[in-house]
Protein backbone atom coordinates (compact mmCIF):
# COMPACT_ATOMS: atom_id res chain seq x y z
CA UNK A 1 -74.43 -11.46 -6.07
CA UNK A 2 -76.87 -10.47 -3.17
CA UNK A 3 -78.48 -6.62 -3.76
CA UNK A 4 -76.37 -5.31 -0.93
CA UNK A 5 -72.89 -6.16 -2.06
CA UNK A 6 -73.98 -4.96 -5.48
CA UNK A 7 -75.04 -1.16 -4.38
CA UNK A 8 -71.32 -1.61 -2.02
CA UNK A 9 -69.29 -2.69 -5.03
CA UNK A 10 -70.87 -0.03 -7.52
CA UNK A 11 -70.14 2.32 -4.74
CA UNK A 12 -66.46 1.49 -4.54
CA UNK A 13 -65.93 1.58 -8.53
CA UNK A 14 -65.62 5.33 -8.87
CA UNK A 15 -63.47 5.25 -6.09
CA UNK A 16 -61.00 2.66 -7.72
CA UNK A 17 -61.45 3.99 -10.69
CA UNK A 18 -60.10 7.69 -8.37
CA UNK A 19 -57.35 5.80 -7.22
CA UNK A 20 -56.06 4.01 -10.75
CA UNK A 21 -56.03 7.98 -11.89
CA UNK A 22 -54.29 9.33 -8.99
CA UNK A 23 -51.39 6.34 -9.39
CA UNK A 24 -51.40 7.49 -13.10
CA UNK A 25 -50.96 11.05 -12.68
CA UNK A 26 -48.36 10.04 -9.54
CA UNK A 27 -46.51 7.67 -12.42
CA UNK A 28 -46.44 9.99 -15.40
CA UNK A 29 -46.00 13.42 -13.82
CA UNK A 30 -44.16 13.13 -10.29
CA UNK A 31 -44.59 15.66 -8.37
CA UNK A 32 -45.74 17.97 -11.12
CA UNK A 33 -49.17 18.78 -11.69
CA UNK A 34 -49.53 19.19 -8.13
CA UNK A 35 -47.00 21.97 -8.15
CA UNK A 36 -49.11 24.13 -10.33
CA UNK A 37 -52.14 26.03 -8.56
CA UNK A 38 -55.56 26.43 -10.24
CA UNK A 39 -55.81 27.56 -13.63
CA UNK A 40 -52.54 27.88 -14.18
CA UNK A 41 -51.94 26.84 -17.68
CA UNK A 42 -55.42 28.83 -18.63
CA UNK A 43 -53.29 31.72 -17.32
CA UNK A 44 -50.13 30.26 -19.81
CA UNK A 45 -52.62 30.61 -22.73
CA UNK A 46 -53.92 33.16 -21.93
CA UNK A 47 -50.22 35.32 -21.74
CA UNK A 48 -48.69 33.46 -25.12
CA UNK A 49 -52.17 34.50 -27.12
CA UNK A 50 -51.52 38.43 -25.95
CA UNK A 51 -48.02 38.16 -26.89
CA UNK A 52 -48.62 36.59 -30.41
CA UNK A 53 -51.50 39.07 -31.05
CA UNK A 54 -48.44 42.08 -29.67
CA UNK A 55 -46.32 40.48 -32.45
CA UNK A 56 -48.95 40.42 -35.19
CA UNK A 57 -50.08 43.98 -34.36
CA UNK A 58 -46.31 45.67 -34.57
CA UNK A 59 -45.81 43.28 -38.05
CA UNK A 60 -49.11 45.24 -38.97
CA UNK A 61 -50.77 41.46 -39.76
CA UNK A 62 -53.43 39.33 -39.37
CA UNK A 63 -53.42 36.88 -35.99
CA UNK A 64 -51.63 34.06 -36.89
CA UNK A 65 -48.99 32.43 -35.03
CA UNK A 66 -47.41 30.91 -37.84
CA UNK A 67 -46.70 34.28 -39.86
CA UNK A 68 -44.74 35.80 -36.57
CA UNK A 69 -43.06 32.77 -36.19
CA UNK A 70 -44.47 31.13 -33.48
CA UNK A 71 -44.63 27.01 -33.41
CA UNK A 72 -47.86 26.71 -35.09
CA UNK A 73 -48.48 23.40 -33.64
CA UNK A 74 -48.95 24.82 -30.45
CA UNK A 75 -51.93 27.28 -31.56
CA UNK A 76 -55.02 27.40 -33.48
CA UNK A 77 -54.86 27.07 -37.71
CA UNK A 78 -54.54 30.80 -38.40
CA UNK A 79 -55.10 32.17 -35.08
CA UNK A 80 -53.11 33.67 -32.20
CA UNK A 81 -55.21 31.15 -29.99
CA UNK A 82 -53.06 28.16 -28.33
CA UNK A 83 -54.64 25.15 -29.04
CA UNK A 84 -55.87 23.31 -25.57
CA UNK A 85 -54.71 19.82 -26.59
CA UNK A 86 -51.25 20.87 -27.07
CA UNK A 87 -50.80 22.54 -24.25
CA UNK A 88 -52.18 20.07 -22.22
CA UNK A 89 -49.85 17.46 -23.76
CA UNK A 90 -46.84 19.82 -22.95
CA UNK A 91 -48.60 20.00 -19.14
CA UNK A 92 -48.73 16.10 -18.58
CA UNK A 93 -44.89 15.30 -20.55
CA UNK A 94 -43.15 19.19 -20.05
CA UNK A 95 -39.98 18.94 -22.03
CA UNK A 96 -36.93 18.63 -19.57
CA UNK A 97 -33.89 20.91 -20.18
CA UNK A 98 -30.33 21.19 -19.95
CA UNK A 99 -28.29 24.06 -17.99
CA UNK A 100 -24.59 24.82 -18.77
CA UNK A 101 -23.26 26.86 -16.57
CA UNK A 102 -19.64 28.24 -17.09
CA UNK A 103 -17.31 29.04 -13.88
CA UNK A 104 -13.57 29.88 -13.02
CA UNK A 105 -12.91 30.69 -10.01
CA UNK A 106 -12.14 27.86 -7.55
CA UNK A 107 -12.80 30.17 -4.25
CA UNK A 108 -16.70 30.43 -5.76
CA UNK A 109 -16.69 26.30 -5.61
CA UNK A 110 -18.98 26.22 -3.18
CA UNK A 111 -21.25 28.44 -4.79
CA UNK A 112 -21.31 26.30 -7.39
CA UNK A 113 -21.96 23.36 -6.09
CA UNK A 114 -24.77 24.89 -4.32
CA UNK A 115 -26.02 26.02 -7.54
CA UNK A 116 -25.23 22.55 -9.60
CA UNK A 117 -27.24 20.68 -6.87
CA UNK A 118 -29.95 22.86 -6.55
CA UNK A 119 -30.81 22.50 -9.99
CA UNK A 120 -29.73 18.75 -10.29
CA UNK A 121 -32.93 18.63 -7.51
CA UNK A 122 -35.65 20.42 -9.64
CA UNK A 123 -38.03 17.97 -11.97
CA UNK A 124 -37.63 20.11 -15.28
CA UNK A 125 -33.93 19.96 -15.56
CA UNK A 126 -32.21 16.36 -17.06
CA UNK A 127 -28.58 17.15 -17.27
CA UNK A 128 -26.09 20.04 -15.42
CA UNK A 129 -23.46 20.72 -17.84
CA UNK A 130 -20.54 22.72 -15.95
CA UNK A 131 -18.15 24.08 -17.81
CA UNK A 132 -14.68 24.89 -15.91
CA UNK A 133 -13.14 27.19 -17.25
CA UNK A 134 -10.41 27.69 -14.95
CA UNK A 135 -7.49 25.84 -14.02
CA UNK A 136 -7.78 21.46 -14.07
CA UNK A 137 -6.56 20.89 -10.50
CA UNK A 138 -9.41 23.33 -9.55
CA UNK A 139 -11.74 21.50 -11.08
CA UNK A 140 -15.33 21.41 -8.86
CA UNK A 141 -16.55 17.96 -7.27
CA UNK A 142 -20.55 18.24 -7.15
CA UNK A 143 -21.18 16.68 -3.60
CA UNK A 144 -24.65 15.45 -5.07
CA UNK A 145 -23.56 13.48 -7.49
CA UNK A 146 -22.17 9.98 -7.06
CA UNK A 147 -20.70 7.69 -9.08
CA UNK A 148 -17.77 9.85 -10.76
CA UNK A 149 -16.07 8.44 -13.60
CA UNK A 150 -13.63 10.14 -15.55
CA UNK A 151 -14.37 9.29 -19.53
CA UNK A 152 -11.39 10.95 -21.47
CA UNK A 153 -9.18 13.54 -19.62
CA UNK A 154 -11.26 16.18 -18.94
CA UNK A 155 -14.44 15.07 -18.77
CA UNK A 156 -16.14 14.10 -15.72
CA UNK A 157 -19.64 12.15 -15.44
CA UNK A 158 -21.68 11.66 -11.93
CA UNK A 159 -25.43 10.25 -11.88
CA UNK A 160 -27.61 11.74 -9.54
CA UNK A 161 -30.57 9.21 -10.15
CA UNK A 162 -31.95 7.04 -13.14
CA UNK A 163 -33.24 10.65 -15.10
CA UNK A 164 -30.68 13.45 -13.68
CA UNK A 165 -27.04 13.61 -14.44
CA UNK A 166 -23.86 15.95 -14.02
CA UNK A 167 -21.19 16.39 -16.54
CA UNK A 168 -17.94 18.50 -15.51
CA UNK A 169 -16.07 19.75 -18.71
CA UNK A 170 -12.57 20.68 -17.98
CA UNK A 171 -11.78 23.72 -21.17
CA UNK A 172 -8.33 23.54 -22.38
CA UNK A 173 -8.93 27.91 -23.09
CA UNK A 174 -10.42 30.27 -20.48
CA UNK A 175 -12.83 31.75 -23.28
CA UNK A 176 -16.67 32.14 -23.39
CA UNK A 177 -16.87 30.59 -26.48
CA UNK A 178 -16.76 27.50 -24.83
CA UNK A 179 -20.76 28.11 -23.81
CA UNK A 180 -21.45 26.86 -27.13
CA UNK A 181 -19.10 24.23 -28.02
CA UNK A 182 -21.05 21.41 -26.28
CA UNK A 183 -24.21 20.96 -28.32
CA UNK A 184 -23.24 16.99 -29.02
CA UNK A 185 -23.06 16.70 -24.85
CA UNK A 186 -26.68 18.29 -24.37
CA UNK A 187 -29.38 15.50 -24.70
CA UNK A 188 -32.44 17.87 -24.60
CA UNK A 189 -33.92 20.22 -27.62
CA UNK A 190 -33.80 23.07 -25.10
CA UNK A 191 -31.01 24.42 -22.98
CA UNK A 192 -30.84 27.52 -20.37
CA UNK A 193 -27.01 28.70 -20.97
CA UNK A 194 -26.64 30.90 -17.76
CA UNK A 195 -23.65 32.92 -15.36
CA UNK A 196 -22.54 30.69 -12.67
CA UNK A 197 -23.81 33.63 -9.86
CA UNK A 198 -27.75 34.07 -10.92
CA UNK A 199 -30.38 30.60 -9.80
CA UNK A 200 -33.69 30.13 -11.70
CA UNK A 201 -36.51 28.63 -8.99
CA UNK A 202 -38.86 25.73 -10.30
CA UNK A 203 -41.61 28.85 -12.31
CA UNK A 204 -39.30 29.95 -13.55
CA UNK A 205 -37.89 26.77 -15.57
CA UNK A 206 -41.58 25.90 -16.35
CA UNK A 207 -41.60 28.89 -17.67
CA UNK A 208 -38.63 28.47 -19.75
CA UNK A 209 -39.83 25.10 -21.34
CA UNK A 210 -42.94 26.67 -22.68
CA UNK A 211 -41.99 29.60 -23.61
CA UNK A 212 -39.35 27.36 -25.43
CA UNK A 213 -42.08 25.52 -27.33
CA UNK A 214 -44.27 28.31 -27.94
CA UNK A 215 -40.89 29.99 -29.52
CA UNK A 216 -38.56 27.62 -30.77
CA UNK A 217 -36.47 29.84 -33.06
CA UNK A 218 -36.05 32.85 -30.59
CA UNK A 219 -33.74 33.46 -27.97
CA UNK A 220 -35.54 33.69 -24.24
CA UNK A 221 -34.21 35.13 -21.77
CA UNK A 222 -34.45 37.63 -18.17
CA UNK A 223 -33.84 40.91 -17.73
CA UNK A 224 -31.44 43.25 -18.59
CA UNK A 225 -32.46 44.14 -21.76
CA UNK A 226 -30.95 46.26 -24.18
CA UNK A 227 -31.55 48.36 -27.84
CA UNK A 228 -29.82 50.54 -30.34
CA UNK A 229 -30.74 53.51 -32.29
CA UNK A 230 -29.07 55.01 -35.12
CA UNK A 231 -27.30 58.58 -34.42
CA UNK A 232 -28.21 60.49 -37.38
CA UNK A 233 -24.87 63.01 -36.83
CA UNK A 234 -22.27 60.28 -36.63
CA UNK A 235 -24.13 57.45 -38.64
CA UNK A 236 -23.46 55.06 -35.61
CA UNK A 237 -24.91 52.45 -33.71
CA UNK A 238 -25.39 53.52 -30.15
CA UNK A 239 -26.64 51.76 -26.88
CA UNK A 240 -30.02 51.82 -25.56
CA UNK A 241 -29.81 51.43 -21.55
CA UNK A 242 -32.98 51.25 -20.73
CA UNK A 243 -35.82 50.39 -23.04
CA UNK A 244 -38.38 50.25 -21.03
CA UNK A 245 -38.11 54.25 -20.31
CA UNK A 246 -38.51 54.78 -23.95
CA UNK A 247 -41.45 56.19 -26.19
CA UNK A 248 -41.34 52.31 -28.18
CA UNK A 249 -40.40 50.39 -24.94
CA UNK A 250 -38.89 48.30 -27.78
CA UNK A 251 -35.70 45.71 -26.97
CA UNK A 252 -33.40 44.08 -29.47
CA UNK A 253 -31.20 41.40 -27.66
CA UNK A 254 -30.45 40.53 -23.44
CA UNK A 255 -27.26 40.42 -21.58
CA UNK A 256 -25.56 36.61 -21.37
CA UNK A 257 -26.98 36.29 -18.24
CA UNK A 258 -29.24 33.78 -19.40
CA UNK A 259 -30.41 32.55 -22.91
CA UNK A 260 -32.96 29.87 -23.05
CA UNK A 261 -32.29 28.64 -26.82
CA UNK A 262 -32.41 25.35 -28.85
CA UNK A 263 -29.93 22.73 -29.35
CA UNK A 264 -29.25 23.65 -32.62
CA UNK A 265 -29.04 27.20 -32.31
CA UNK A 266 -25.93 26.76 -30.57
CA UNK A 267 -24.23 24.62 -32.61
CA UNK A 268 -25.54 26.96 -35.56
CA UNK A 269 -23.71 29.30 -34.13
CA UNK A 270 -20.51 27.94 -33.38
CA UNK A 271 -20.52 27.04 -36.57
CA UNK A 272 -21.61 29.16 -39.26
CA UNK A 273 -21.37 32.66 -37.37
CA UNK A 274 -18.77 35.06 -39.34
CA UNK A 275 -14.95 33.81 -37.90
CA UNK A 276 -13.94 37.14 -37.40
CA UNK A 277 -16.70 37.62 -34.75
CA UNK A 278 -15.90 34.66 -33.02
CA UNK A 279 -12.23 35.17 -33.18
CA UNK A 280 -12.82 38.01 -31.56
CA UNK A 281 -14.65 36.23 -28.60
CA UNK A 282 -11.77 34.60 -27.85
CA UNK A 283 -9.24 37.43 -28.08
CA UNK A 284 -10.81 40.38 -26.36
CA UNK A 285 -12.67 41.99 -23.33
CA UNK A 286 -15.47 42.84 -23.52
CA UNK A 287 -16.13 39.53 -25.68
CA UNK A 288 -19.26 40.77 -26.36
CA UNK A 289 -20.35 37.14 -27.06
CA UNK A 290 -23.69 37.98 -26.00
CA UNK A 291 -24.05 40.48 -28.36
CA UNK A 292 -22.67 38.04 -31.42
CA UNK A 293 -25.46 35.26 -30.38
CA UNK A 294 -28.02 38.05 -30.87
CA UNK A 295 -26.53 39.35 -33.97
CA UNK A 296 -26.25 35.59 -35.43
CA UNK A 297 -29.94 34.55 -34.08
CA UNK A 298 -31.07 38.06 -35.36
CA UNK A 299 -29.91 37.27 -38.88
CA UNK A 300 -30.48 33.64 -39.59
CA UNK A 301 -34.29 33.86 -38.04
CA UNK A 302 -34.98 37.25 -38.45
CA UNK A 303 -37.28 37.23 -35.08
CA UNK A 304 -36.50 38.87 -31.84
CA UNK A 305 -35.38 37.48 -28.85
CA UNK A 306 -38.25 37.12 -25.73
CA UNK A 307 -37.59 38.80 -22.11
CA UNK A 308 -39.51 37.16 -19.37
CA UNK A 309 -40.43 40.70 -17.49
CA UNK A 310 -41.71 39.93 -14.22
CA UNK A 311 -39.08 36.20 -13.76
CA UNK A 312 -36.14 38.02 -12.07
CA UNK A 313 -33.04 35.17 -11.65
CA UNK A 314 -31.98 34.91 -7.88
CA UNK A 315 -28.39 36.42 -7.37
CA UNK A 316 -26.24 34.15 -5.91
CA UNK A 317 -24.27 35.63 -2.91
CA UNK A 318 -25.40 38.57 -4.93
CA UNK A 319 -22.08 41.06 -4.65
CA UNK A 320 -20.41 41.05 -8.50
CA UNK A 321 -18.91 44.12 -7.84
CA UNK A 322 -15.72 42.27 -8.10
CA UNK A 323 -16.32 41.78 -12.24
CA UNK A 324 -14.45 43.60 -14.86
CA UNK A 325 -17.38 45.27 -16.24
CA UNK A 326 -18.45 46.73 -12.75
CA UNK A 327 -14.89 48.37 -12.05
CA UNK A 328 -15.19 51.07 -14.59
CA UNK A 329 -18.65 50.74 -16.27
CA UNK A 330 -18.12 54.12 -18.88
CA UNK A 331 -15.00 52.56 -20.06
CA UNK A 332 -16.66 49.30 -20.34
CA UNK A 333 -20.30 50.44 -21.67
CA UNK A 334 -18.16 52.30 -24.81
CA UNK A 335 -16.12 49.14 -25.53
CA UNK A 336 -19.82 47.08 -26.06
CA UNK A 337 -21.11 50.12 -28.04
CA UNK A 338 -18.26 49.78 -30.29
CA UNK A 339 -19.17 46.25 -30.87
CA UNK A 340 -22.27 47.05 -32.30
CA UNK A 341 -20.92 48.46 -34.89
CA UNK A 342 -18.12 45.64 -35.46
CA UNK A 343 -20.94 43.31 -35.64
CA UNK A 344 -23.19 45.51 -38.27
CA UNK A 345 -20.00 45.40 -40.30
CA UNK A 346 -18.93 41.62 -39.97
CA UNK A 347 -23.14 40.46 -40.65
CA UNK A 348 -23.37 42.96 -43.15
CA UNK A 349 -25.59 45.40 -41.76
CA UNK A 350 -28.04 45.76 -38.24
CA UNK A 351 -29.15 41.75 -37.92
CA UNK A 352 -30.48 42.95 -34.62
CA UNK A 353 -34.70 42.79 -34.83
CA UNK A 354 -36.54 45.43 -32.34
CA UNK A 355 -39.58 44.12 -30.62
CA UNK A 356 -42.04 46.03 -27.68
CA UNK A 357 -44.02 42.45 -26.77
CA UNK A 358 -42.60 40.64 -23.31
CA UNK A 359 -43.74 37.66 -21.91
CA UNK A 360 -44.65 37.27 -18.08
């Protein structure tokens, strides 16, 4: 080969070799990498490190994932430190989740389907699981989704693309039990169980999936958070409003808004959680059923649940004044504080775990 075409073909190797990468990254993470700007996932570590070495320091141990129950194959052998080649794994194949969203009301359907599809859209979500709660010949149709097929009365399947689908479960019961009945229908580990009125933007279910493998045992979640104390007069469980304006700043379980939680935890739950507490789900308002998850999580992991502080949910046509709990909020505040002290009863004593350390 002549001299010149030599230096011109060594020339053009990086360049190919630039390419070949480029096609890579565009084959194995579409759209995804790109999303992220600079030093993001330093910034990731960086934020699950402070919040293991919060969770060490208020167990009064040594930093250690492992002994505060983080997953310690994400960090460092004894450490609080998050080990760089796991991360990066989780950055190049992020774990994809599921959202089951629960609705009733047929004038919201186009909410919904707003909602359904706007998620059905984003990268880090495989399946929309909507649960329809009210009644059958109000059923949604998801005007993304194509291909509708009815399996068995009441369920109804549409793809969306080879990786993305949308299931429509019609529930025989108006009850929100029925958010964790359907762990055989979710095909992903994780799964964001959410209100069919709040949307989570792209960050925020990134940050969901690794906060979800940095945590797999806890329950994740948004804002509002809530506590208890103990009222030394009456020997009762009372609420705790607002956490963050106390001397701790400590938290003990979130409002059903949204939980971020494994497969199994829900079907744990539906399963092994006292009857009487779920029986009671089904037959009264408040349900409380928020409340019971915590309690149940509380007690079979003995860990806290997570709040993401600063990832605020966007509120779909935002007015709920029209809920039950927003039409007389004393009378409805005293009902959930009376739950607490149901559920100490029925789990045998406070399963709820306190914790001051957040996630951003």
């Amino acid at each position: 080969m002549p001299a010149g075409a030599m230096r011109a073909a060594l020339a053009l190797l990086p360049l190919l070799h630039a390419a070949e990468a480029e096609g890579m990254t565009r084959h194995i993470l579409p759209n995804y990498r790109r999303t992220h700007p600079p030093g993001y996932w330093r910034v990731v570590a960086q934020e699950l490190r402070n919040y293991c070495e919060c969770r060490c320091h208020e167990n009064q141990r040594e930093s250690d994932a492992k002994s505060v129950g983080l997953n310690p194959l994400l960090f460092e052998e004894g450490s609080c430190k998050v080990n760089r080649q796991a991360l990066l794994a989780h950055a190049k194949r992020p774990e994809r989740l599921t959202v089951v969203v629960m609705a009733y009301i047929p004038e919201q359907n186009e909410r919904l389907d707003a909602l359904v599809c706007g998620y059905a859209d984003a990268d880090m979500v495989q399946k929309v699981l909507v649960l329809w709660n009210g009644l059958p010949e109000h059923r949604p149709i998801i005007s993304c989704a194509t291909n509708w097929r009815s399996k068995q009365q009441g369920f109804y399947r549409g793809i969306l693309n080879p990786t993305t689908e949308v299931e429509v479960i019609v529930e025989p019961t108006n009850t929100l039990l029925n958010r964790y009945r359907h762990a055989k229908r979710v095909p992903t580990q994780s799964v964001v169980l959410q209100d069919d009125d709040v949307f989570h933007h792209a960050e925020t279910l990134d940050a969901f999936a690794w906060g979800r493998m940095a945590a797999p045992d806890q329950i994740l979640g948004t804002y509002p958070e809530r506590n208890f104390r103990l009222d030394a007069a009456t020997g009762e469980y009372e609420y705790v409003f607002h956490p963050r304006k106390t001397a701790s700043k400590q938290y003990s379980f979130l409002l059903g808004q949204t939980s971020v939680v494994r497969r199994d935890t829900i079907d744990g739950f539906i399963h092994t959680a006292p009857r009487q507490a779920l029986a009671f789900i089904i037959s009264h308002k408040p349900t409380c059923e928020d409340l019971t998850f915590h309690f149940y999580n509380g007690n079979a992991t003995g860990l806290p649940p997570i709040v993401f502080e600063d990832l605020a949910p966007v509120l779909v046509l935002g007015e709920r004044n029209d809920q039950m709990h927003k039409q007389n909020k004393k009378l409805w505040n005293a009902r959930r504080q009376r739950c607490l002290n149901r559920l100490a009863e029925e789990f045998g004593g406070m399963a709820l775990v306190r914790s001051k350390c957040r996630l951003r």
